[in-house]
C-alpha atoms as a PDB file:
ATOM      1  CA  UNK A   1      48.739  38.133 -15.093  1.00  0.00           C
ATOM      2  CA  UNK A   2      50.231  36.601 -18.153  1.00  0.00           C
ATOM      3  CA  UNK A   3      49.322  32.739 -16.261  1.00  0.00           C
ATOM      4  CA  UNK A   4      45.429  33.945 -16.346  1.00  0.00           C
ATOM      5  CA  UNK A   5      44.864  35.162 -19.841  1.00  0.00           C
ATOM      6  CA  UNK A   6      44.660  31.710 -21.122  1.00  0.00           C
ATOM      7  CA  UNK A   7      43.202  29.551 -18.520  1.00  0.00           C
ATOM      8  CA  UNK A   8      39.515  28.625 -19.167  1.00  0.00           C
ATOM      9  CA  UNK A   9      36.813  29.592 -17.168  1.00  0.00           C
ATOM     10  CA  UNK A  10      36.086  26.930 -14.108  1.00  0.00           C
ATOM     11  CA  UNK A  11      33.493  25.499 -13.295  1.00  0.00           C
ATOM     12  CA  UNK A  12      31.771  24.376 -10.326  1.00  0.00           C
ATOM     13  CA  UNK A  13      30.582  20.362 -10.395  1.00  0.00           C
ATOM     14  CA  UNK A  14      28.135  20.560  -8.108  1.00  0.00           C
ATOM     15  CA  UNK A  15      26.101  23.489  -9.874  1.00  0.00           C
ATOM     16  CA  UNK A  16      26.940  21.815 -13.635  1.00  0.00           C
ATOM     17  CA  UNK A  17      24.895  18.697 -12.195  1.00  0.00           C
ATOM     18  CA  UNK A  18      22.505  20.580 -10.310  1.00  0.00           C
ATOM     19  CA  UNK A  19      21.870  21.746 -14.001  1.00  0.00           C
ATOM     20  CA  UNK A  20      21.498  18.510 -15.546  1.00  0.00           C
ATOM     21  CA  UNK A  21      19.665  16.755 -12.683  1.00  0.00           C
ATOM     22  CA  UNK A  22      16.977  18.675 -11.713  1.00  0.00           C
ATOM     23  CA  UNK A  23      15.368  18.295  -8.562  1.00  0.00           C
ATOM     24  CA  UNK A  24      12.064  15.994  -9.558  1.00  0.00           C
ATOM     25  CA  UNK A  25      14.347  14.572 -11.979  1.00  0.00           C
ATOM     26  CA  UNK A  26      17.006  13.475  -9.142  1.00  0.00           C
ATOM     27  CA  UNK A  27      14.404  12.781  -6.789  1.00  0.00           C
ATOM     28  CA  UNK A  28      13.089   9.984  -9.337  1.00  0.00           C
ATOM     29  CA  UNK A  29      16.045   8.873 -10.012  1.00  0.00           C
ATOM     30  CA  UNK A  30      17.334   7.948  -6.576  1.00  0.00           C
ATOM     31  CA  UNK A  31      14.205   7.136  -5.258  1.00  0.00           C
ATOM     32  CA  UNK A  32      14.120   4.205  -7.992  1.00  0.00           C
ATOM     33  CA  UNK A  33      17.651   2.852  -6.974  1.00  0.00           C
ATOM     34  CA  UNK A  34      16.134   2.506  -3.504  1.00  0.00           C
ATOM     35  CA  UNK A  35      12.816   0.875  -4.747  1.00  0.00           C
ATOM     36  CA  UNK A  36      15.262  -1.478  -6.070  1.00  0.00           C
ATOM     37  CA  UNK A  37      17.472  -1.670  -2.715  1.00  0.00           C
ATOM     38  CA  UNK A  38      14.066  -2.878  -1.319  1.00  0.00           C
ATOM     39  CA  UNK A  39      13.237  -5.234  -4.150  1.00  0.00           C
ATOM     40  CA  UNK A  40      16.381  -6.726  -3.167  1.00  0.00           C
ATOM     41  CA  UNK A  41      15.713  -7.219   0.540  1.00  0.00           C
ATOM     42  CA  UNK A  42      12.502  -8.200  -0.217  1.00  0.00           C
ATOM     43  CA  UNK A  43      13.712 -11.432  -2.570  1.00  0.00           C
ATOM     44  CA  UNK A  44      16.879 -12.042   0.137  1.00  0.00           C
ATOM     45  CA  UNK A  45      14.463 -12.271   2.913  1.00  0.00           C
ATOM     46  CA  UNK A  46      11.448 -14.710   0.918  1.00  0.00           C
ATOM     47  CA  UNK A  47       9.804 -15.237   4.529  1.00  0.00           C
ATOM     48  CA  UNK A  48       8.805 -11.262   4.538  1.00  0.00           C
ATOM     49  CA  UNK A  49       6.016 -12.021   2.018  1.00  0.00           C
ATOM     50  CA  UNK A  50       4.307 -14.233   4.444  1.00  0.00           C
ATOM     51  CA  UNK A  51       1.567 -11.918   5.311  1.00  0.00           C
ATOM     52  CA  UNK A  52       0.763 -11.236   1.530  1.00  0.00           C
ATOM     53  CA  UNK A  53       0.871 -15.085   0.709  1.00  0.00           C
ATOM     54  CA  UNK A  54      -0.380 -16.927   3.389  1.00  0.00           C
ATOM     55  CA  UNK A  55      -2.766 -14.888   5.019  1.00  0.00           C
ATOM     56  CA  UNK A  56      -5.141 -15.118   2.332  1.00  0.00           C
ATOM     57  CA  UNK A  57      -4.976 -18.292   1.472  1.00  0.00           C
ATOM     58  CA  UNK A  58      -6.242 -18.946   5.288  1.00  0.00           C
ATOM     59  CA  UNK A  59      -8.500 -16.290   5.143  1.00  0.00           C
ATOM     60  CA  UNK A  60     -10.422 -17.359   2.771  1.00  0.00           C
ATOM     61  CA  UNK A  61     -10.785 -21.255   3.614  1.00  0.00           C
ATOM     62  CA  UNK A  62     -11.816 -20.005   7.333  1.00  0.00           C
ATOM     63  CA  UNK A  63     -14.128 -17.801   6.085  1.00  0.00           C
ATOM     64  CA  UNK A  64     -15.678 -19.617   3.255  1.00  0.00           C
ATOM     65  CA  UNK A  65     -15.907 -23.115   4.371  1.00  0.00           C
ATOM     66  CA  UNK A  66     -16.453 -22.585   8.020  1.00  0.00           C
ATOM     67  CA  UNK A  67     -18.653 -19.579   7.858  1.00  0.00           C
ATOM     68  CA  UNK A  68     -20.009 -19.506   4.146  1.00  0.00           C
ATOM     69  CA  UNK A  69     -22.559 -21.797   4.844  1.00  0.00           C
ATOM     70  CA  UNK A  70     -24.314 -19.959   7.592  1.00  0.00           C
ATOM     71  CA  UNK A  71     -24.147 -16.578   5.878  1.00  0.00           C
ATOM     72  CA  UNK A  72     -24.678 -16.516   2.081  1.00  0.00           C
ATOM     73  CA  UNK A  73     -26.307 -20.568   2.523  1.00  0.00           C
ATOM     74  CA  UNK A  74     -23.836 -22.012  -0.045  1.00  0.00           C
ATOM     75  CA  UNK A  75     -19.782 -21.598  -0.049  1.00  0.00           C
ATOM     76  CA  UNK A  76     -19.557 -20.742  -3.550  1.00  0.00           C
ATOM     77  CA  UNK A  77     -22.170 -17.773  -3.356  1.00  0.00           C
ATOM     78  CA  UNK A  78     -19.747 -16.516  -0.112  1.00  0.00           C
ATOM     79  CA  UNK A  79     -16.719 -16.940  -2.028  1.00  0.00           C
ATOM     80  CA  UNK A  80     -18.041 -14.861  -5.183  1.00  0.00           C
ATOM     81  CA  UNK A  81     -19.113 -12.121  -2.345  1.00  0.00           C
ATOM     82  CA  UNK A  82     -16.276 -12.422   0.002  1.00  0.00           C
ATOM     83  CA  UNK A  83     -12.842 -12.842  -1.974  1.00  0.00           C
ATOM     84  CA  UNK A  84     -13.374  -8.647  -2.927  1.00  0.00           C
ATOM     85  CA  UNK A  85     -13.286  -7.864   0.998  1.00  0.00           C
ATOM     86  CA  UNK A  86     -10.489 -10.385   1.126  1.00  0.00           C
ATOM     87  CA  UNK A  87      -8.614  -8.377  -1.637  1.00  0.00           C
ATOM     88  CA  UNK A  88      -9.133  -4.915  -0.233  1.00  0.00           C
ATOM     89  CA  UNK A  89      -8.519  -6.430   3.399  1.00  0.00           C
ATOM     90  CA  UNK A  90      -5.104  -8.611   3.033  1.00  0.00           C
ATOM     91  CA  UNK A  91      -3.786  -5.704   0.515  1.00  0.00           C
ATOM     92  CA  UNK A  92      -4.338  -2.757   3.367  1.00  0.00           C
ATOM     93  CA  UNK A  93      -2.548  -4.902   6.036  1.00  0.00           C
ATOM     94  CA  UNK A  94      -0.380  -5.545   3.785  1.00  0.00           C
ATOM     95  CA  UNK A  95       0.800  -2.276   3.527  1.00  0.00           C
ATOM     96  CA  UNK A  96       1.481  -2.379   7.298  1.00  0.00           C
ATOM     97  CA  UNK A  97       5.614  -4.106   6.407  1.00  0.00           C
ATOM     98  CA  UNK A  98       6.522  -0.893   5.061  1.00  0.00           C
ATOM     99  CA  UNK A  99       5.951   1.248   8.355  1.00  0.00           C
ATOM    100  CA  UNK A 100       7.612  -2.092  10.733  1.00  0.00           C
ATOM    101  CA  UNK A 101      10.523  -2.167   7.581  1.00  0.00           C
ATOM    102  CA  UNK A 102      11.302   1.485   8.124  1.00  0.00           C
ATOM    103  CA  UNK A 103      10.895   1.757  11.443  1.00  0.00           C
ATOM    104  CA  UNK A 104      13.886  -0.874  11.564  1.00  0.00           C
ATOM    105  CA  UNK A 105      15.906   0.670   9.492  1.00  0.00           C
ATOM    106  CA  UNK A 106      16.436   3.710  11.239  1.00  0.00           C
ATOM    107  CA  UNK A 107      17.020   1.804  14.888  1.00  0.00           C
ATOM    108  CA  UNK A 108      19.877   0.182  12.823  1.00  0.00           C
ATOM    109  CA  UNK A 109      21.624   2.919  11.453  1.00  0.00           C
ATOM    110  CA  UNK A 110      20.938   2.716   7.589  1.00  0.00           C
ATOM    111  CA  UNK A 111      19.080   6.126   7.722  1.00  0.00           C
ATOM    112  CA  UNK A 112      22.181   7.611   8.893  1.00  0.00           C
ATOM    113  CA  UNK A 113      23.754   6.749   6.080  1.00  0.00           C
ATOM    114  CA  UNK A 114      21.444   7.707   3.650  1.00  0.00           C
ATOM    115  CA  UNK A 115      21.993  11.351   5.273  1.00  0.00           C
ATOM    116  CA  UNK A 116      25.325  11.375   4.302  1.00  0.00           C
ATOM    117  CA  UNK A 117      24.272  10.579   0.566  1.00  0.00           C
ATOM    118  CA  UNK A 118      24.284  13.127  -1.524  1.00  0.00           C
ATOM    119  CA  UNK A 119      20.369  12.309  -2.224  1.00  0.00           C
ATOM    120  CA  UNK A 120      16.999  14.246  -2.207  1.00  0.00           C
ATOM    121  CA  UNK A 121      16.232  13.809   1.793  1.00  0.00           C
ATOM    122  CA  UNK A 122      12.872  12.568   0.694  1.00  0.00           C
ATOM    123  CA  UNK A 123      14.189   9.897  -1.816  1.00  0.00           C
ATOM    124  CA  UNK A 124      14.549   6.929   1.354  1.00  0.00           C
ATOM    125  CA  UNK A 125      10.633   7.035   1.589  1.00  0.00           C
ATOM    126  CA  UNK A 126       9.375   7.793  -1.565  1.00  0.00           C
ATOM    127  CA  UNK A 127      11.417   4.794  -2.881  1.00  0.00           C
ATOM    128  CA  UNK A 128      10.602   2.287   0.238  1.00  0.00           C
ATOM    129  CA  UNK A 129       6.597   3.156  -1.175  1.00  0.00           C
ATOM    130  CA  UNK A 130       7.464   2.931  -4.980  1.00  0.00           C
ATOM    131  CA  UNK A 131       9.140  -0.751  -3.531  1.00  0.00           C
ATOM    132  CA  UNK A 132       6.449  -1.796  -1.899  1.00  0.00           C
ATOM    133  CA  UNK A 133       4.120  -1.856  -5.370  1.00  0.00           C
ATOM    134  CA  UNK A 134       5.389  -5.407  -5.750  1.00  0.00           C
ATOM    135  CA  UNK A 135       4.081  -6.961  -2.395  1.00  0.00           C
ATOM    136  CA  UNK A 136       0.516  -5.413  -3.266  1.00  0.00           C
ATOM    137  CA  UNK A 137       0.554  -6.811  -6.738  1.00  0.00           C
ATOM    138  CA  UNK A 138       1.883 -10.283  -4.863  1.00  0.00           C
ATOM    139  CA  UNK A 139      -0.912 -10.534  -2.568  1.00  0.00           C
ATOM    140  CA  UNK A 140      -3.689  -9.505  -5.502  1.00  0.00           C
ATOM    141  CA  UNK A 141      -1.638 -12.505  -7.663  1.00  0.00           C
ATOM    142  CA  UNK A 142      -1.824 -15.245  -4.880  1.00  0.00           C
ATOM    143  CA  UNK A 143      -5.460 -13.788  -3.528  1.00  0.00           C
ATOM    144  CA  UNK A 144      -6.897 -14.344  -7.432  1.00  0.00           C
ATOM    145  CA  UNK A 145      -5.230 -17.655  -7.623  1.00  0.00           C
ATOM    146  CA  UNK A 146      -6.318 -19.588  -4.734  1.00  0.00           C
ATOM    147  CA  UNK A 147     -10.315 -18.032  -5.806  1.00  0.00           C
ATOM    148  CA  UNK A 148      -9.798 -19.381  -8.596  1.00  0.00           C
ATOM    149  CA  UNK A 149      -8.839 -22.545  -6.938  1.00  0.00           C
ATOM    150  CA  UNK A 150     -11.504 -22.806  -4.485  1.00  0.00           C
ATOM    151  CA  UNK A 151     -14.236 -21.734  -7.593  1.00  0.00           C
ATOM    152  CA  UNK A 152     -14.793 -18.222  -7.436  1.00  0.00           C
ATOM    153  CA  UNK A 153     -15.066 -17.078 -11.341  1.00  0.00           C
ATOM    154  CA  UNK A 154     -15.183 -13.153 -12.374  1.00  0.00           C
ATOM    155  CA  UNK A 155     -18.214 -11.992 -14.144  1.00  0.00           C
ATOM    156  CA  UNK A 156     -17.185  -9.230 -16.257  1.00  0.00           C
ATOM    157  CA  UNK A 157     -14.750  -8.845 -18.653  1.00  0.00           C
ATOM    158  CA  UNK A 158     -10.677  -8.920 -18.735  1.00  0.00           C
ATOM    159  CA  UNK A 159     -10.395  -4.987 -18.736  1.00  0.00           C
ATOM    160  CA  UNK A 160     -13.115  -4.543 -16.006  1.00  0.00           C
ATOM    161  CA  UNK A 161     -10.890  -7.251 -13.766  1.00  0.00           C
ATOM    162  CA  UNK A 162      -7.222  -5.406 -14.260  1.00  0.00           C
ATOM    163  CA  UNK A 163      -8.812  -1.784 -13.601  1.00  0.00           C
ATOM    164  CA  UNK A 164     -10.648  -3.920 -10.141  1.00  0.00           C
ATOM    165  CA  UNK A 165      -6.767  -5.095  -9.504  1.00  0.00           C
ATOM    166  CA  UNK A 166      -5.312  -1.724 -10.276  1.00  0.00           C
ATOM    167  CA  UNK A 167      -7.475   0.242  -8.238  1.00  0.00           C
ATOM    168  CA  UNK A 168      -6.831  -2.277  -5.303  1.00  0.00           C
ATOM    169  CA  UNK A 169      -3.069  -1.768  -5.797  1.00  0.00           C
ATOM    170  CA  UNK A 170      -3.242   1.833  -5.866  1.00  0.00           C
ATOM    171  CA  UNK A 171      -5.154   2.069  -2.763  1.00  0.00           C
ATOM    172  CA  UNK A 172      -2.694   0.718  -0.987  1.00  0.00           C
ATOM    173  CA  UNK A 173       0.260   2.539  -2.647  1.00  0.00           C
ATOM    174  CA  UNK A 174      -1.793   5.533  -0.943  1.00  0.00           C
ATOM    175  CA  UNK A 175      -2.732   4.245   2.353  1.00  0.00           C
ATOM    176  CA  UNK A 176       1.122   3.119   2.819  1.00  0.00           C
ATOM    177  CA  UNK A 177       2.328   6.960   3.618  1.00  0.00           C
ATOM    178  CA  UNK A 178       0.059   6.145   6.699  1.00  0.00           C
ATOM    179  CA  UNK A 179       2.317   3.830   8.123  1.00  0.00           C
ATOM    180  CA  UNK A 180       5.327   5.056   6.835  1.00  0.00           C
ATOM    181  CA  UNK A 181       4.170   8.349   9.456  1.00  0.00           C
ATOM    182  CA  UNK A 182       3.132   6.173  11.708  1.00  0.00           C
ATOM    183  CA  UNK A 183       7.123   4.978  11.473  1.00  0.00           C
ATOM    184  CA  UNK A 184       8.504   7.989  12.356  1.00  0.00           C
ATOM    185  CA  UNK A 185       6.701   8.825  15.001  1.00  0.00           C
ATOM    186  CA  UNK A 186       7.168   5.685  17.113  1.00  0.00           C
ATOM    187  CA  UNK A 187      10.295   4.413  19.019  1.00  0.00           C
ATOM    188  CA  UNK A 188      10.030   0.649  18.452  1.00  0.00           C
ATOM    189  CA  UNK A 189       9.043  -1.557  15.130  1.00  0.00           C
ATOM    190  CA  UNK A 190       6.353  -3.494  17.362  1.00  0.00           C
ATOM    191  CA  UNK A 191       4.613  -0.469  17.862  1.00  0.00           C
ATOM    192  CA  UNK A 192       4.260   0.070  14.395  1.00  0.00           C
ATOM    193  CA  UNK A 193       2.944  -3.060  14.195  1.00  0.00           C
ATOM    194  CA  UNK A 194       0.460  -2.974  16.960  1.00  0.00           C
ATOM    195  CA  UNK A 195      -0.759   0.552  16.559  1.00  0.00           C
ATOM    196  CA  UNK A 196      -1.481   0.253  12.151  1.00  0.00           C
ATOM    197  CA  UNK A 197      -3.317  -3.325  13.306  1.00  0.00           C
ATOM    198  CA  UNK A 198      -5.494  -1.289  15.775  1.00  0.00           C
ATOM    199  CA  UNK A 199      -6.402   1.116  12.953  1.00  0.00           C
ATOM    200  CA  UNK A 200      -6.725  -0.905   9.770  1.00  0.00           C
ATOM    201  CA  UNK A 201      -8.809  -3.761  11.818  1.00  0.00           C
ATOM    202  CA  UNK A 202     -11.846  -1.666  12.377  1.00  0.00           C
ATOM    203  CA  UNK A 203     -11.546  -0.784   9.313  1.00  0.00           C
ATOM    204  CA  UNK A 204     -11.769  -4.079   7.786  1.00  0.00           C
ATOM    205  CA  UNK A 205     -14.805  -5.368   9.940  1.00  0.00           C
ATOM    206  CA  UNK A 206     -16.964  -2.151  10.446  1.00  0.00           C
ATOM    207  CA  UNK A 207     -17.230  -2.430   6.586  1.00  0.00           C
ATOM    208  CA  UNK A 208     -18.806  -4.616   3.957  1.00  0.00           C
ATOM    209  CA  UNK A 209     -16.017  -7.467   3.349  1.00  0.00           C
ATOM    210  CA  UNK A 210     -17.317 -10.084   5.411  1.00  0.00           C
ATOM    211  CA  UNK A 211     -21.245  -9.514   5.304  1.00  0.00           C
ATOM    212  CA  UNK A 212     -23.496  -6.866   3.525  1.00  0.00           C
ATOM    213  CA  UNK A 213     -23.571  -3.511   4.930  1.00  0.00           C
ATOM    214  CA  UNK A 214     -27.353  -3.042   4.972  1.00  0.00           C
ATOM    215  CA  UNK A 215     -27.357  -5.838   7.937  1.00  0.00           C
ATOM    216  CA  UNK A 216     -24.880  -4.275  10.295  1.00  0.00           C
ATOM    217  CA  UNK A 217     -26.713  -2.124  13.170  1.00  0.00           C
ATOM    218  CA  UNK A 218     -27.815   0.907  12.541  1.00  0.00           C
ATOM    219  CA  UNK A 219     -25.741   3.002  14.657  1.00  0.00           C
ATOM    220  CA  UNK A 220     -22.547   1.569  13.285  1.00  0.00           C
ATOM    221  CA  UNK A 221     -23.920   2.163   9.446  1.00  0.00           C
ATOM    222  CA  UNK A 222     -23.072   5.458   9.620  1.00  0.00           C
ATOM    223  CA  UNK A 223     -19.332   4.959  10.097  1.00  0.00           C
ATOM    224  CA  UNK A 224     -19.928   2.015   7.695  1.00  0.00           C
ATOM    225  CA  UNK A 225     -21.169   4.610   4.804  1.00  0.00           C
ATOM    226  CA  UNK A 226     -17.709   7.117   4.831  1.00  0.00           C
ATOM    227  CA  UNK A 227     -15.228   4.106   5.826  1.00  0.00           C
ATOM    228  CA  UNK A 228     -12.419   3.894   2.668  1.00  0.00           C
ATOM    229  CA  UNK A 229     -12.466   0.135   2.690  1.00  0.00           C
ATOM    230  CA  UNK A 230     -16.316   0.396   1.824  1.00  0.00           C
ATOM    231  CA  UNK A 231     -15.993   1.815  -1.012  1.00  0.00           C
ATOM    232  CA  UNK A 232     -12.886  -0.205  -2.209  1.00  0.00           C
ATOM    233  CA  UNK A 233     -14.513  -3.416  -1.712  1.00  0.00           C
ATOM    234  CA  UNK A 234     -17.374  -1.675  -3.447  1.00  0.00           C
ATOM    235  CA  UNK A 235     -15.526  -0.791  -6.365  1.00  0.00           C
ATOM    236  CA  UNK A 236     -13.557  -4.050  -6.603  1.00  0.00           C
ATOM    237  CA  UNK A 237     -16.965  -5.985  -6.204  1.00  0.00           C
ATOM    238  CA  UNK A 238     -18.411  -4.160  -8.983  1.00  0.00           C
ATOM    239  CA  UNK A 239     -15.330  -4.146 -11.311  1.00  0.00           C
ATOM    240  CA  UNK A 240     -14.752  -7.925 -10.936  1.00  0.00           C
ATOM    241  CA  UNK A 241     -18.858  -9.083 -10.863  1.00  0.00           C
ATOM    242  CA  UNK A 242     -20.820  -6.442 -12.357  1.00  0.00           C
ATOM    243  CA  UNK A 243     -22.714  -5.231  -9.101  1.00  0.00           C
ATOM    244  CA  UNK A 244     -23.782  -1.713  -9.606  1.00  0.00           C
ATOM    245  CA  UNK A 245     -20.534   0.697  -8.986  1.00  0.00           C
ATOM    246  CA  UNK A 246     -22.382   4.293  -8.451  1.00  0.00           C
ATOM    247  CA  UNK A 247     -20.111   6.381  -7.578  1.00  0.00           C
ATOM    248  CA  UNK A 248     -17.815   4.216  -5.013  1.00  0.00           C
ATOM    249  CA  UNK A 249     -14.802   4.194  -7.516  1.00  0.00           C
ATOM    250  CA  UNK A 250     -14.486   7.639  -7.261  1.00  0.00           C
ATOM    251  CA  UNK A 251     -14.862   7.778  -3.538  1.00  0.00           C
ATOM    252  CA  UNK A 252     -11.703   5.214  -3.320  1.00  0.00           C
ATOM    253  CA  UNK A 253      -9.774   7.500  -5.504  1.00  0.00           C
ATOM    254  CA  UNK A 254     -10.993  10.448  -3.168  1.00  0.00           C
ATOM    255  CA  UNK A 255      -9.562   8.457  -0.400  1.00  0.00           C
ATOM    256  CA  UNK A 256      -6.467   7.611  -2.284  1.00  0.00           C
ATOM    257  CA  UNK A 257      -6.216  11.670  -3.139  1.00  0.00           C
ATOM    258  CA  UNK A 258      -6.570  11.855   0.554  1.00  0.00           C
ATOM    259  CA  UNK A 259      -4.067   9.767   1.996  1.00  0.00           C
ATOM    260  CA  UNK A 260      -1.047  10.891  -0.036  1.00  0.00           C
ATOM    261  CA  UNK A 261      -2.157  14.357   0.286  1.00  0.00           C
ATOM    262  CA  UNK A 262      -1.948  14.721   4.470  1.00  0.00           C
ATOM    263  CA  UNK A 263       0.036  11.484   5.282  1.00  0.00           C
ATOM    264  CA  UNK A 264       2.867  12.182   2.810  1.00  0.00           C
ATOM    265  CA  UNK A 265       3.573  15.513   3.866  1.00  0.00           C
ATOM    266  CA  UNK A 266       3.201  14.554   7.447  1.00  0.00           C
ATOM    267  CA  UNK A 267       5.396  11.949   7.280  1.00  0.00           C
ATOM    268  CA  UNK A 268       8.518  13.559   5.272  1.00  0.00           C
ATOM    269  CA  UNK A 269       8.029  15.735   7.854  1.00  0.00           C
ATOM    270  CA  UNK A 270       8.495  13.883  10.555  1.00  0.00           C
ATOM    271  CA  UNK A 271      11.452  12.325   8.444  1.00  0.00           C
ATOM    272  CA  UNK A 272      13.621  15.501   8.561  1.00  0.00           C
ATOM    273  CA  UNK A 273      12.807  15.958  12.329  1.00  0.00           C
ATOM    274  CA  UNK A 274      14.028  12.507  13.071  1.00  0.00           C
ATOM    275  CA  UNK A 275      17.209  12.165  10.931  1.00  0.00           C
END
């Protein structure tokens, strides 16, 4: 008895940290050293940022020099109108890596490792999304830059063009958690691949990025009126050259509101089935 009068009271590690770290707090934490794991994969493996370089570029020289004259009559006017769609367009596809990425990762293994970390289960896909915010402000970079190249000029003013940017970046941040389902629900990485392209596609063209909306059909106008890239482009147009917004910004962050709140649940979900 004598041996226990003096010894101080123990205590347990794991419930002194639990104490410290809360939950959200330890769910931002390691989902930030994983953004950063991606970061680094991302600048080891240059050739990944292909589709968020590239693909505009070619996008809009196709469109604008081979097409531009027979829509708008003049390449410059198409450029002004088209780059928006080209934005909204090349930064939703782009958000297509993340689902393929993931996908990948857990045929090799590195998910089952992550199990055995002593990490919020969530924290693998929250920080592959938060990693991702780097391609979507790569391809907004490299879309702005060759505009600017080719002539196309923003109308409004500096503040205006960020929040245009932001709001483009954000939308995809959103839209991502559909892929990143889409991921755990399919066996193979080229099924990702083929079944987000088979999505986002009719997306892109049953919208206004390539030509007005008021001179699709009729029948397909309806669908054209609630699609989220409408509105996007919408916004983006407006924000970057001062056509009239109404209320298309807040539709896109409807949409945004929307995505995270049934595809993120859905798809930590399906996480914890899978691993």
């Amino acid at each position: 008895m004598s041996t226990l009068v003096g010894t101080p009271p123990t205590t347990n590690p794991a419930l002194s940290t639990a104490a410290v770290n809360p939950r959200p707090f330890r769910l931002v934490r390691h989902s930030l050293a994983l953004a950063k794991r991606s970061l680094i994969k991302t600048w080891r493996t240059p050739e990944a940022l292909i589709d968020v370089t590239l693909q505009p570029v070619l996008f809009l020289i196709i469109f604008v020099y081979i097409f531009g004259g027979a829509v708008a009559g003049s390449t410059h006017d198409y450029l002004q109108f088209l780059l928006p769609g080209i934005l909204a367009q090349t930064i939703a596809t782009g958000a297509i890596a993340i689902g393929v990425n993931l996908n990948t990762d857990i045929a090799k293994g590195i998910f089952d490792r992550f199990r055995s970390l002593p990490i919020p289960r969530s924290a693998p896909l929250v920080g592959a999304v938060l990693g991702d915010v780097v391609r979507y402000v790569i391809v907004t970079v490299s879309t702005l830059a060759i505009g600017y190249l080719m002539g196309f000029r923003i109308d409004t003013d500096p503040f205006r063009a960020i929040a245009g940017c932001l709001l483009a970046v954000l939308f995809a941040l959103c839209l991502s958690w559909l892929p990143v389902y889409v991921s755990m629900k399919v066996r193979t990485p080229g099924a990702v691949q083929g079944l987000m392209f088979a999505l986002i596609m009719p997306l892109s063209f049953a919208s206004n990025v390539f030509v007005g909306a008021d001179t699709l059909p009729g029948w397909m106008q309806a669908f054209v009126d609630v699609n989220p890239m409408t509105h996007l482009v919408a916004s983006v147009r407006g924000l970057f050259l001062g056509t009239p917004l109404d209320s298309h910004v807040w539709w896109t962050l409807a949409w945004c509101a929307g995505f995270v709140a049934v595809f993120m649940p859905l798809a930590l979900r399906a996480y914890r089935k899978k691993i």
